[in-house]
Protein backbone atom coordinates (compact mmCIF):
# COMPACT_ATOMS: atom_id res chain seq x y z
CA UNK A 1 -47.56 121.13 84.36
CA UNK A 2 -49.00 124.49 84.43
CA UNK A 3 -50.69 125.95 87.43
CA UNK A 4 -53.83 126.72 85.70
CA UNK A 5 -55.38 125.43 82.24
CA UNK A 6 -57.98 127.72 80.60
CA UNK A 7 -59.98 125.64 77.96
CA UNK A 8 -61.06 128.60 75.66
CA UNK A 9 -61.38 125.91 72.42
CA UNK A 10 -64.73 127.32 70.63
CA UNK A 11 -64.63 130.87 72.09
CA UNK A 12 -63.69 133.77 69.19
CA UNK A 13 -60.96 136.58 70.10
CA UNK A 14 -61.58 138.78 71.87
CA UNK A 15 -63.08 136.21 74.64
CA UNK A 16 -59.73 133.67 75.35
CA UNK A 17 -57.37 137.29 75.68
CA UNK A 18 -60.10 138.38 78.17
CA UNK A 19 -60.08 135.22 79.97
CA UNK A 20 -56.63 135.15 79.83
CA UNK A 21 -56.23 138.36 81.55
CA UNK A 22 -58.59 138.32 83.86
CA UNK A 23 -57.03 135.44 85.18
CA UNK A 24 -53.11 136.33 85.20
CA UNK A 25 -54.61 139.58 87.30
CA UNK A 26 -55.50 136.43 90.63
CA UNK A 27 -51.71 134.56 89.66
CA UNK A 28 -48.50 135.17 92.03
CA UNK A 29 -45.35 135.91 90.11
CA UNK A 30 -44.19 132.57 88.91
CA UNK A 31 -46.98 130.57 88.21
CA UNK A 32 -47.84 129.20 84.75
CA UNK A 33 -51.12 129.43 82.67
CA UNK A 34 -51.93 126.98 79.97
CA UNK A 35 -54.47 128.59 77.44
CA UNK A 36 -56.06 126.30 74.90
CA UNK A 37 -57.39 128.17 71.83
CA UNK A 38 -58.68 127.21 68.73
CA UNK A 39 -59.12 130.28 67.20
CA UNK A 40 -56.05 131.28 64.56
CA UNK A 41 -56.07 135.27 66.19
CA UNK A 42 -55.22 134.64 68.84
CA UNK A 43 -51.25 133.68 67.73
CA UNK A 44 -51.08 137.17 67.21
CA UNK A 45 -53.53 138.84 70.40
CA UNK A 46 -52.06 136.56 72.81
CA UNK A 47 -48.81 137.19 72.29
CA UNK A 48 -49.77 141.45 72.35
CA UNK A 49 -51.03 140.98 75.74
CA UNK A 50 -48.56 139.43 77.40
CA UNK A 51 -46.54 142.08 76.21
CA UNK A 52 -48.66 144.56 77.37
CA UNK A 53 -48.41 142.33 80.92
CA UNK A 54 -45.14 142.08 81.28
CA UNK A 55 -45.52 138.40 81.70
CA UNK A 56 -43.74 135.99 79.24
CA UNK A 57 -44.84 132.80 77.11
CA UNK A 58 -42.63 129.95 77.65
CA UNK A 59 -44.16 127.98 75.06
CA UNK A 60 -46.49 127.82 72.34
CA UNK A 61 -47.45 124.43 70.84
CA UNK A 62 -49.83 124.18 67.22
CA UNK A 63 -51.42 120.92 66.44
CA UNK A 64 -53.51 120.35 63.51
CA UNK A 65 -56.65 121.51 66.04
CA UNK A 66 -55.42 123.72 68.80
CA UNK A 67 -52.84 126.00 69.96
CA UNK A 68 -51.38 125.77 73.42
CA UNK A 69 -49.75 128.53 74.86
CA UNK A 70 -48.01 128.57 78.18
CA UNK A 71 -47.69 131.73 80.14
CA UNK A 72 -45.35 132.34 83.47
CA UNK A 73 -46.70 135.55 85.57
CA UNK A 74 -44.04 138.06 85.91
């Protein structure tokens, strides 16, 4: 179970990669985030910023509605 779960289902990119970052910038190295998206961008922003972080995605789950992606701070 992830440390933190950010329900961004409904919210457009740019707004869950926002979220996202804003919140990995409070985590300690080694905690996990769960971001739930809906929006079909963000398989490809999400995945840019974490690079950008340094951090890494451990997983990233599709289902016919959502995409999960789980995120360990670096």
């Amino acid at each position: 179970m992830a440390d933190l779960t950010i329900n961004a289902v409904g919210k457009k990119c740019p707004m869950p990669v926002l979220m996202t970052k804003k919140e990995l910038k409070k985590m300690s190295a080694g905690q996990t985030l769960e971001l739930v998206v809906d929006d079909k961008g963000a398989l490809k922003d999400v995945p840019a910023l974490v690079k950008n972080t340094g951090d890494t995605i451990l997983d990233t789950k599709e289902d016919s509605n959502n995409i999960t992606f789980t995120i360990k701070k670096a």
